[in-house]
Protein backbone atom coordinates (compact mmCIF):
# COMPACT_ATOMS: atom_id res chain seq x y z
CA UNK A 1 -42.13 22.52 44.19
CA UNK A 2 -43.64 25.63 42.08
CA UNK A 3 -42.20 27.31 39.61
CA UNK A 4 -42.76 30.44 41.54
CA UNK A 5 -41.54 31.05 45.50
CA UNK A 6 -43.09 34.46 45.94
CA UNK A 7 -46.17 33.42 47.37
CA UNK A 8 -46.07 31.80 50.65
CA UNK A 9 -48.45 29.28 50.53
CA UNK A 10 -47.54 26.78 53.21
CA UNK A 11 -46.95 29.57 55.91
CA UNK A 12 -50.42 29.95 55.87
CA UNK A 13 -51.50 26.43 57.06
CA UNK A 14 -51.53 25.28 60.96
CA UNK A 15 -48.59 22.91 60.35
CA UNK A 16 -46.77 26.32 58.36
CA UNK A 17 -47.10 27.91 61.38
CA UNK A 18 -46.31 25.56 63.96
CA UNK A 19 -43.05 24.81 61.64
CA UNK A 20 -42.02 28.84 61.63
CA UNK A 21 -42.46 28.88 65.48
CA UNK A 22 -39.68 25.90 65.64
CA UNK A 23 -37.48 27.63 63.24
CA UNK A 24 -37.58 31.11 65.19
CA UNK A 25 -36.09 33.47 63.03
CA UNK A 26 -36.29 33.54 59.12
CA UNK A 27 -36.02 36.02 56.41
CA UNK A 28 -38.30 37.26 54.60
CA UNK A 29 -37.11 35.57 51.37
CA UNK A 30 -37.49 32.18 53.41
CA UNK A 31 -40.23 29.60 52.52
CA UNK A 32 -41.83 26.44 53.14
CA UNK A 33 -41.66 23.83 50.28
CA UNK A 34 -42.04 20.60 51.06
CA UNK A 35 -44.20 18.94 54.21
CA UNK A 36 -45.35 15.51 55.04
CA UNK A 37 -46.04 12.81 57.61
CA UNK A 38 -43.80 10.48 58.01
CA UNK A 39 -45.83 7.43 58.72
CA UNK A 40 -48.13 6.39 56.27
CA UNK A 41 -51.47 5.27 57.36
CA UNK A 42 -53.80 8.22 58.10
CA UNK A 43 -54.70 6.71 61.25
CA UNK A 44 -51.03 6.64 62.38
CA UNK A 45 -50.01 10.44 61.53
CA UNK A 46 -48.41 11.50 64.33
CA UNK A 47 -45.11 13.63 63.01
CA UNK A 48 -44.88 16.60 60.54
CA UNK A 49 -41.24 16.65 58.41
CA UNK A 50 -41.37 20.31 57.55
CA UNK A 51 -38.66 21.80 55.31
CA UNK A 52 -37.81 25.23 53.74
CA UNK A 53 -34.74 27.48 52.50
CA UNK A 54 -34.08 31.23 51.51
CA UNK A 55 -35.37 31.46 47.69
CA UNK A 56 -33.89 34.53 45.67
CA UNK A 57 -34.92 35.44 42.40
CA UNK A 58 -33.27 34.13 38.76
CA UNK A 59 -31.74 36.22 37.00
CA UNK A 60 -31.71 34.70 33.01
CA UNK A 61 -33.64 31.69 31.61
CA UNK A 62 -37.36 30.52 32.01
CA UNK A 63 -37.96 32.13 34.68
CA UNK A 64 -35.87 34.96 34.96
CA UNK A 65 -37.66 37.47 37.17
CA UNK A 66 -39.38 34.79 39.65
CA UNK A 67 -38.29 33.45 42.45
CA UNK A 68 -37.14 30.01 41.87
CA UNK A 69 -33.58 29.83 42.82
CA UNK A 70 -32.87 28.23 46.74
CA UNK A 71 -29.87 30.05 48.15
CA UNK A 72 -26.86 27.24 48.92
CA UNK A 73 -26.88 26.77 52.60
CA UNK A 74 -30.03 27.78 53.96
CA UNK A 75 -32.33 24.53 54.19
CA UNK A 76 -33.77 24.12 57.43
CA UNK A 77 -36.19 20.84 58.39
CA UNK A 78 -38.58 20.92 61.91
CA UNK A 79 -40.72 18.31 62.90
CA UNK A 80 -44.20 19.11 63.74
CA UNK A 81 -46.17 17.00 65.89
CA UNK A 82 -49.94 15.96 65.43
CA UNK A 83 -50.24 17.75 69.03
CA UNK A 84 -48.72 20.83 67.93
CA UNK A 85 -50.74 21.59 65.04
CA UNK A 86 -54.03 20.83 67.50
CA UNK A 87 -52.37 23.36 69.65
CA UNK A 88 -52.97 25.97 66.81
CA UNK A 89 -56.19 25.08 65.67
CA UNK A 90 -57.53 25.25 69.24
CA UNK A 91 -56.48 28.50 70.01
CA UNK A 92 -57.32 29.81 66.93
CA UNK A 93 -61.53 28.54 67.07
CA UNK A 94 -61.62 29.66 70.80
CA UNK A 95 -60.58 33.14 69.18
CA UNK A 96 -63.76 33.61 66.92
């Protein structure tokens, strides 16, 4: 997991965005950290584990200022299906 939370870096890929649509409504502090199949030959991947929590920022230490600290309580996991993440990448090339 980065050092940093203040970018949202996995909300930006298809299988970000398929997981957001399964968790409805987060906050803006909430992120995506951690994401992967859970088979494990390529030719099997079928199912997305998707997980992600409110971060807040520290406020002593290393890195006092960024925002590295997960907020008890808010962890939330999807699952995101091959299919799902096809879904997305099909409507978004028959939109260009």
């Amino acid at each position: 997991m980065p050092a940093d939370m203040t970018e949202k870096i996995f909300e930006t890929t298809k299988f970000g965005q398929a997981a957001l649509q399964k968790l409805n409504h987060v906050t803006n502090s909430f992120r995506l950290f951690d994401a992967g199949w859970l088979e494990t030959k390529p030719e099997d991947f079928n199912i997305m584990k998707v997980t992600g929590a409110e971060f807040r920022v520290a406020k002593f230490g290393k890195n006092k200022g960024k925002m590295t600290i997960i907020v008890p309580g808010t962890k939330r996991t999807v699952y995101v299906t091959k299919a799902e993440i096809q879904i997305l990448l099909t409507n978004n090339s028959s939109k260009q």
